[in-house]
PDB file of N, CA and C in Angstrom:
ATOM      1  N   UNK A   1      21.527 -31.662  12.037  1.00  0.00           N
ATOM      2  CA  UNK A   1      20.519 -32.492  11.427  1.00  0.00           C
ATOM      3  C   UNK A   1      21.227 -33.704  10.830  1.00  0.00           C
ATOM      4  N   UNK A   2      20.589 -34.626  11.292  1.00  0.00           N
ATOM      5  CA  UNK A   2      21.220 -36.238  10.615  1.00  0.00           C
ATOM      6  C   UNK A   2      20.424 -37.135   9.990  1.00  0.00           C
ATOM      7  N   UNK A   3      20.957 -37.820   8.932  1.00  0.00           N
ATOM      8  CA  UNK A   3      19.877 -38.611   8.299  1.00  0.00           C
ATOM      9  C   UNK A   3      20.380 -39.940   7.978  1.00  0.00           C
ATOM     10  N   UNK A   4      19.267 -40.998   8.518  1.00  0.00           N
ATOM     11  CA  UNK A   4      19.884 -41.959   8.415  1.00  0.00           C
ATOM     12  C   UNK A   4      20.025 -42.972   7.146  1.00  0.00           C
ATOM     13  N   UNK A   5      20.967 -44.023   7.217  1.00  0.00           N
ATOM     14  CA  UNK A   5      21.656 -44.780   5.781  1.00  0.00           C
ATOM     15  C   UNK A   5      21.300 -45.913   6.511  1.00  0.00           C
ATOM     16  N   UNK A   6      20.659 -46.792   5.346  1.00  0.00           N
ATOM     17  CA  UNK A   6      20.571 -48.753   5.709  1.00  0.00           C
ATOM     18  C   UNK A   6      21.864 -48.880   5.128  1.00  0.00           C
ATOM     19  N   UNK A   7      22.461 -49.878   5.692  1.00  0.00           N
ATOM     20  CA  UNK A   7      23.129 -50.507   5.028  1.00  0.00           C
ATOM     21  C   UNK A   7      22.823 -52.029   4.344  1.00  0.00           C
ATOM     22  N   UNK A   8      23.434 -52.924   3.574  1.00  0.00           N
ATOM     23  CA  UNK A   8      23.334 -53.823   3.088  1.00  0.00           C
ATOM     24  C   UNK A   8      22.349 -54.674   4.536  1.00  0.00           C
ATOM     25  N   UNK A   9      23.090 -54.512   5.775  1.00  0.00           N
ATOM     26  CA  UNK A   9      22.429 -55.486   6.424  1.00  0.00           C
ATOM     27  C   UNK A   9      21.057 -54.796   7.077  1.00  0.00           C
ATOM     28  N   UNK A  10      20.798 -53.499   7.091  1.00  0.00           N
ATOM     29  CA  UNK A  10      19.611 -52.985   7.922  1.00  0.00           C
ATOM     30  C   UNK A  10      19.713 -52.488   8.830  1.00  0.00           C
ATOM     31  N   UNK A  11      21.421 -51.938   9.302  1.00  0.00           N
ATOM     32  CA  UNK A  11      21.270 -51.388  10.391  1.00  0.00           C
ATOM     33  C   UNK A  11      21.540 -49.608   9.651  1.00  0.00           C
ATOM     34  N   UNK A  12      21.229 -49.098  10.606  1.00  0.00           N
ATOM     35  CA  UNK A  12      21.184 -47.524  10.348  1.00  0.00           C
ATOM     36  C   UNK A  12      22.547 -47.085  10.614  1.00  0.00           C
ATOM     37  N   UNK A  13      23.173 -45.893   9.626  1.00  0.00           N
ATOM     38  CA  UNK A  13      23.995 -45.166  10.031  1.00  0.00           C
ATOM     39  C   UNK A  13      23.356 -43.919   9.908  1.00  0.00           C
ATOM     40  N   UNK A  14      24.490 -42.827  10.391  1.00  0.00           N
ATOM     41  CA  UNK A  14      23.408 -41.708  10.318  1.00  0.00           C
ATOM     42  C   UNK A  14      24.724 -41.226   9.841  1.00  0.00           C
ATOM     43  N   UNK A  15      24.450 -39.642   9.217  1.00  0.00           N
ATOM     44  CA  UNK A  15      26.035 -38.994   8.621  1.00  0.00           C
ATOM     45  C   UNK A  15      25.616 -37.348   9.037  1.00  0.00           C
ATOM     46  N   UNK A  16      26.023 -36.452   8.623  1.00  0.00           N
ATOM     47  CA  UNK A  16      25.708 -35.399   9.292  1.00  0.00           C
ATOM     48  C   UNK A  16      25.034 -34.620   8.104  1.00  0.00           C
ATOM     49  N   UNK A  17      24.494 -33.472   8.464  1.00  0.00           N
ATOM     50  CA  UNK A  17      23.806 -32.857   7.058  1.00  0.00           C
ATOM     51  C   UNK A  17      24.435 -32.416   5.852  1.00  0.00           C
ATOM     52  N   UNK A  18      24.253 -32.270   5.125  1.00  0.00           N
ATOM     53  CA  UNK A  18      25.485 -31.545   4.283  1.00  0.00           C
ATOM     54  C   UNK A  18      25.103 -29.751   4.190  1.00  0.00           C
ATOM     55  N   UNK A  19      24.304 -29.066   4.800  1.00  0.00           N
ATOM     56  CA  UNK A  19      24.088 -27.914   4.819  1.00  0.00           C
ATOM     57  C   UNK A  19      23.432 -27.377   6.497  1.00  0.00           C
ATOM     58  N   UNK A  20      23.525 -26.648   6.188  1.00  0.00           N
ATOM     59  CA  UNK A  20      23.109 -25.895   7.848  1.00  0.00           C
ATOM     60  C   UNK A  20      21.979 -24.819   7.652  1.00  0.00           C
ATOM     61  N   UNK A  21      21.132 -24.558   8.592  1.00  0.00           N
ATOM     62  CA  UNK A  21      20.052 -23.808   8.593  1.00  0.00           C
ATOM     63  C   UNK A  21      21.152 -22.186   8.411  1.00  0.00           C
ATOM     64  N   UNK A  22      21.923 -22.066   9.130  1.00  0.00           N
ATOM     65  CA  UNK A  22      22.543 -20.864   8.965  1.00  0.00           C
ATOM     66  C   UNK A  22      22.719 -20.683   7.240  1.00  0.00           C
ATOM     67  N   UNK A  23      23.361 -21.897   6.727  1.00  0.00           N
ATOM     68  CA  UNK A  23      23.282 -21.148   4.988  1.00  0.00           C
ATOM     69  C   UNK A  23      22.579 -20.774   4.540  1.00  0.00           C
ATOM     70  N   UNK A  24      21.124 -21.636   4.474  1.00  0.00           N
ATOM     71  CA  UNK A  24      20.219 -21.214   4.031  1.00  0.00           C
ATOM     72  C   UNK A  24      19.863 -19.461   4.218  1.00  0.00           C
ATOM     73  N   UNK A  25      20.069 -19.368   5.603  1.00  0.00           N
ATOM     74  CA  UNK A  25      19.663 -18.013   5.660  1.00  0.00           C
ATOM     75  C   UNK A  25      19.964 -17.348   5.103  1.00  0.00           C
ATOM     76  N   UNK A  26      21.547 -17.421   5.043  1.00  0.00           N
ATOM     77  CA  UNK A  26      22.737 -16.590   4.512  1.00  0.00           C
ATOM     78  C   UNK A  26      22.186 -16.507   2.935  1.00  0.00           C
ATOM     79  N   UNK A  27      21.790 -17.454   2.447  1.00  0.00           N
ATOM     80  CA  UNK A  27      21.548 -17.371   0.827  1.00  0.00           C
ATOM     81  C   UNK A  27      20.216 -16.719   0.649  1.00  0.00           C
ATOM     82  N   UNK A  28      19.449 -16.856   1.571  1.00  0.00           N
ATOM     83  CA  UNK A  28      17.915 -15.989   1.400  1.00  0.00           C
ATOM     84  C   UNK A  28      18.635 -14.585   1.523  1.00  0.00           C
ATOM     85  N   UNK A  29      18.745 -14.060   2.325  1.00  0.00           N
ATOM     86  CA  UNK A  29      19.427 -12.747   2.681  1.00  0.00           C
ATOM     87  C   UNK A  29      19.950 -11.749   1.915  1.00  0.00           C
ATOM     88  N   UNK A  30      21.046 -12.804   1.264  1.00  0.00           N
ATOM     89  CA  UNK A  30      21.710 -12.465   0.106  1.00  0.00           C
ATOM     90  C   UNK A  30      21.140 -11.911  -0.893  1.00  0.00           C
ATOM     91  N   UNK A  31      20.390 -13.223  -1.290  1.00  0.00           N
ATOM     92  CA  UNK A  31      19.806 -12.831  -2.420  1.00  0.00           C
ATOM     93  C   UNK A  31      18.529 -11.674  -2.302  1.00  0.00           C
ATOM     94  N   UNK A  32      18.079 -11.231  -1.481  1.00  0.00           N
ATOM     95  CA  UNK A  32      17.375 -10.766  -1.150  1.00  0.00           C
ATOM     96  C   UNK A  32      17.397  -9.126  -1.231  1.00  0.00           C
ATOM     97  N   UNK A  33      19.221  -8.920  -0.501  1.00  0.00           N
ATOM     98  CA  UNK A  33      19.968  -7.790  -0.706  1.00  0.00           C
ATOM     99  C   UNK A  33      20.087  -7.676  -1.714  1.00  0.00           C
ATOM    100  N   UNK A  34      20.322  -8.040  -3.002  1.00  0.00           N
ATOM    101  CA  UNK A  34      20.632  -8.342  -4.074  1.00  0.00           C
ATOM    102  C   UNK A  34      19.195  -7.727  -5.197  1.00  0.00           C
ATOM    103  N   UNK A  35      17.857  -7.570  -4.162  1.00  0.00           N
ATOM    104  CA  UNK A  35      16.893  -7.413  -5.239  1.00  0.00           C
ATOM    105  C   UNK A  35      16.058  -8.547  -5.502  1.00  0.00           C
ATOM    106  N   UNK A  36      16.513  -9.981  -5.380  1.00  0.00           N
ATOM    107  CA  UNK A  36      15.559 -10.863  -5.965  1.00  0.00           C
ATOM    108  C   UNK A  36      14.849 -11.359  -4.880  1.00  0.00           C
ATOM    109  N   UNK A  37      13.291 -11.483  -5.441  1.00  0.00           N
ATOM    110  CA  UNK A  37      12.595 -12.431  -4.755  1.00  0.00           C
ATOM    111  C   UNK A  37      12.358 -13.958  -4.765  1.00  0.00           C
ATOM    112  N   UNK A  38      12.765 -14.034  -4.310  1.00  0.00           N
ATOM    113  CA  UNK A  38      12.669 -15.699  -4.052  1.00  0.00           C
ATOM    114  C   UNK A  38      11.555 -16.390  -3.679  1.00  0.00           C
ATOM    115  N   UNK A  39      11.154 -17.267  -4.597  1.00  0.00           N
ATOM    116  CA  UNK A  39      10.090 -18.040  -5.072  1.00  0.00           C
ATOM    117  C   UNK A  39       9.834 -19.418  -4.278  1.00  0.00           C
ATOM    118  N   UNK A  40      11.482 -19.743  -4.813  1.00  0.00           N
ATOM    119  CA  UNK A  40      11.448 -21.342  -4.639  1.00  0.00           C
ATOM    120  C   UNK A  40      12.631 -21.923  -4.050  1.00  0.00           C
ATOM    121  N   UNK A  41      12.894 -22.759  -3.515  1.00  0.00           N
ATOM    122  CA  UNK A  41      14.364 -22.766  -3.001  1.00  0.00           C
ATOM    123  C   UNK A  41      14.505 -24.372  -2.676  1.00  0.00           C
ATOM    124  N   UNK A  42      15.732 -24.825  -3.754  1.00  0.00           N
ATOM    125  CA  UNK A  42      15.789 -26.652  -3.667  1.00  0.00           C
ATOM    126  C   UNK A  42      17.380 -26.736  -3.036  1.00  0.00           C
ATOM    127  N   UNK A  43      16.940 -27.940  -2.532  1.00  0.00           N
ATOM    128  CA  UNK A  43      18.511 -28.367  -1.766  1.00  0.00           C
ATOM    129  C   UNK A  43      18.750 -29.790  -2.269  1.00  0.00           C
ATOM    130  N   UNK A  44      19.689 -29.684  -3.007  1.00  0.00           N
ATOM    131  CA  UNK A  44      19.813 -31.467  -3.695  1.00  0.00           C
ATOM    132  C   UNK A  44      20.398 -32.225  -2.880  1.00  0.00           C
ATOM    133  N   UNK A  45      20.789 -33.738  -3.247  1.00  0.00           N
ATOM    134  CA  UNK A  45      21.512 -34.459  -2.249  1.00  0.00           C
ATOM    135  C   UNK A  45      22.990 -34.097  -1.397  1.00  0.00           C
ATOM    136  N   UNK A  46      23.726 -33.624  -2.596  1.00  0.00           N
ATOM    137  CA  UNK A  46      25.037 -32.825  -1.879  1.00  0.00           C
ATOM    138  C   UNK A  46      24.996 -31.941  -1.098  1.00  0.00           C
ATOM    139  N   UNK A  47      23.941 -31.128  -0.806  1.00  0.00           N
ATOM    140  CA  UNK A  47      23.830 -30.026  -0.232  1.00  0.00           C
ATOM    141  C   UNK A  47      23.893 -28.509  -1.126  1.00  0.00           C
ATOM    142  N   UNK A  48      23.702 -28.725  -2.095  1.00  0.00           N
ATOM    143  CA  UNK A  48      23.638 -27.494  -2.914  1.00  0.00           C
ATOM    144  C   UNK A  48      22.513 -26.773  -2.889  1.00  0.00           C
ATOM    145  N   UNK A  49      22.292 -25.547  -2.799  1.00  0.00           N
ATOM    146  CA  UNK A  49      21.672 -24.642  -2.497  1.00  0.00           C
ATOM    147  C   UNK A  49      20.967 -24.147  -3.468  1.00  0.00           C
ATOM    148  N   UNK A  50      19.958 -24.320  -4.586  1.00  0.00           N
ATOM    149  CA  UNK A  50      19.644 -23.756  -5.748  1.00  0.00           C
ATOM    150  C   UNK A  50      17.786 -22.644  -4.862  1.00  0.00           C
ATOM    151  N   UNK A  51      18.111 -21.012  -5.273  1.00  0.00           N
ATOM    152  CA  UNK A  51      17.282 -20.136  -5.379  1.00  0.00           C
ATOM    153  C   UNK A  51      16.739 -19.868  -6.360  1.00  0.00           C
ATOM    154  N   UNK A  52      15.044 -19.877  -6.633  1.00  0.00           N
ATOM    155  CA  UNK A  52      14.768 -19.573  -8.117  1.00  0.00           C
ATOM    156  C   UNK A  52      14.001 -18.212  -7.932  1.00  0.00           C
ATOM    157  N   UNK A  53      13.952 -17.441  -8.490  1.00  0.00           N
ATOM    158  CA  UNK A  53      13.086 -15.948  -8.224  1.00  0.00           C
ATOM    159  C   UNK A  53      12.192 -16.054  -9.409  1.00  0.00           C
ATOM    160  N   UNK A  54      11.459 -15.069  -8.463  1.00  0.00           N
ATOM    161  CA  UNK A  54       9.835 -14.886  -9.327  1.00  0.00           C
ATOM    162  C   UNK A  54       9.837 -13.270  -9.759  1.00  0.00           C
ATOM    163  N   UNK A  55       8.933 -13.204 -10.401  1.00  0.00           N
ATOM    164  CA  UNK A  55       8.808 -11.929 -10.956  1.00  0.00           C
ATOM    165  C   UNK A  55       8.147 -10.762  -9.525  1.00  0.00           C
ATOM    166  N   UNK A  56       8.673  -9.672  -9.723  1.00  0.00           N
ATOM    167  CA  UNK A  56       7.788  -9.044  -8.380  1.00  0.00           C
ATOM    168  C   UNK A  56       6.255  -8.410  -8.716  1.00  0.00           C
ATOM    169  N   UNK A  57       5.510  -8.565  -7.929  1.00  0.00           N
ATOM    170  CA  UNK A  57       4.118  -8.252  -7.684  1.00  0.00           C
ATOM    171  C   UNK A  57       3.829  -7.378  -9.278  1.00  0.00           C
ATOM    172  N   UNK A  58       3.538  -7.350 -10.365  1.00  0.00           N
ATOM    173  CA  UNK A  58       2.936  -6.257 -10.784  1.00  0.00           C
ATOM    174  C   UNK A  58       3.755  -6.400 -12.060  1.00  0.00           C
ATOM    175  N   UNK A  59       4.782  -6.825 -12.046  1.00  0.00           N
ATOM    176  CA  UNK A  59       5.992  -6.965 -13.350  1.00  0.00           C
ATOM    177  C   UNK A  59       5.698  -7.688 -14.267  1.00  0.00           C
ATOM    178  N   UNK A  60       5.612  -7.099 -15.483  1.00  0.00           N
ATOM    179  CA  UNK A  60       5.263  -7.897 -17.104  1.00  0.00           C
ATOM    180  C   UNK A  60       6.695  -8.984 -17.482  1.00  0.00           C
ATOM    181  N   UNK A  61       6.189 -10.224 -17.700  1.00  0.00           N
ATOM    182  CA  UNK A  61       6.907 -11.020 -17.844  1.00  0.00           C
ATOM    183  C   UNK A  61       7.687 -10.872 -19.216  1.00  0.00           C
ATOM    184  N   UNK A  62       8.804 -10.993 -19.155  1.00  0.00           N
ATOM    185  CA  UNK A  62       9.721 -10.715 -20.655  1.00  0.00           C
ATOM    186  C   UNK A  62       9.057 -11.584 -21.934  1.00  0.00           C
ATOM    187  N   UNK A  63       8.648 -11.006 -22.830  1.00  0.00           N
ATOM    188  CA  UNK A  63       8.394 -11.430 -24.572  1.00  0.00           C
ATOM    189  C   UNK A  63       9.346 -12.415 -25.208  1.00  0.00           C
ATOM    190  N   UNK A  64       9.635 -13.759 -25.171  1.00  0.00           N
ATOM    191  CA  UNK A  64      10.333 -14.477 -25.846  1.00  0.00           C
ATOM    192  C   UNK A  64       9.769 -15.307 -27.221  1.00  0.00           C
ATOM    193  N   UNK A  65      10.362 -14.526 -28.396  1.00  0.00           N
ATOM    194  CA  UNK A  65       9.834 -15.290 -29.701  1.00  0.00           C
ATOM    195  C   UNK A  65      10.295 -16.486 -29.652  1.00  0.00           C
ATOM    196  N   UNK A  66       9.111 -17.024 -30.257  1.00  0.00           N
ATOM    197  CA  UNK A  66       9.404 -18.655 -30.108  1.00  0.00           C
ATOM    198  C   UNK A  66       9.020 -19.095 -31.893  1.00  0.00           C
ATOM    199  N   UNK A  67       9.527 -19.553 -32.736  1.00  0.00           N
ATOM    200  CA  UNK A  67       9.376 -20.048 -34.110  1.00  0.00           C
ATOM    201  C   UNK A  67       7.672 -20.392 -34.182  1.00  0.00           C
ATOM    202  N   UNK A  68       7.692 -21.377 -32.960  1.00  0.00           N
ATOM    203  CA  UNK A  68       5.993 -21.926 -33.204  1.00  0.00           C
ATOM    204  C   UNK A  68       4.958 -21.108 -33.094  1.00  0.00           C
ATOM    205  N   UNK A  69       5.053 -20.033 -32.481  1.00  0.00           N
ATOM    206  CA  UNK A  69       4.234 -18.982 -32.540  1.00  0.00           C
ATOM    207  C   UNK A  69       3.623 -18.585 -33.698  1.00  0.00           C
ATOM    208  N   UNK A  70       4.097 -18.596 -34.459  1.00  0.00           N
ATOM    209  CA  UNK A  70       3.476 -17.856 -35.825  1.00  0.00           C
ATOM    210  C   UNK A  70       2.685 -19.404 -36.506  1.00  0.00           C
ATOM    211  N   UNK A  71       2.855 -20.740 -36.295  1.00  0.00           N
ATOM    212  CA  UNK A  71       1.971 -22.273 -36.856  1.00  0.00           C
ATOM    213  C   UNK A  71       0.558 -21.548 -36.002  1.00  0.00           C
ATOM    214  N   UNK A  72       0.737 -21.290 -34.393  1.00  0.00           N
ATOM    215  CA  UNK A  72      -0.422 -21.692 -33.883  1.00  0.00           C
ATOM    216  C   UNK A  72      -1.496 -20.021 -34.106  1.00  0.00           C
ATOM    217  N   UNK A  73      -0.849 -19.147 -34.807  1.00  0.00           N
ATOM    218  CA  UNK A  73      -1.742 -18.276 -34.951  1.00  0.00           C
ATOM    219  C   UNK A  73      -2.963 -18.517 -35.683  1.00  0.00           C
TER     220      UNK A  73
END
């Protein structure tokens, strides 16, 4: 996969991807073996791979006290 660059004058370069469909897999997989479900999945400009997981089907979301809680009661 290639994507192309203007340059100053308008002509196109192209450069190569910085990730491959194979990683991706590899990181779904993974994480997957691993137990987590995966929600969401961002690929930034460098090619970094960020997985975010969701809670599974049926699971009570963790209780975090928060200070403001007790103003808005």
């Amino acid at each position: 996969m290639e994507r192309a660059i203007r340059t100053e004058t308008g002509s196109a370069m192209t450069q190569p991807s910085r990730f491959k469909q194979s990683d991706l897999t590899r990181a779904i997989k993974a994480a997957e073996a691993a137990g987590m479900h995966v929600g969401r999945i961002e690929i930034d400009p460098n090619g970094r791979i960020i997985l975010h997981a969701v809670s599974a089907p049926g699971a009570a979301m963790p209780q975090r006290e928060n200070s403001w809680d007790d103003l808005l009661r």
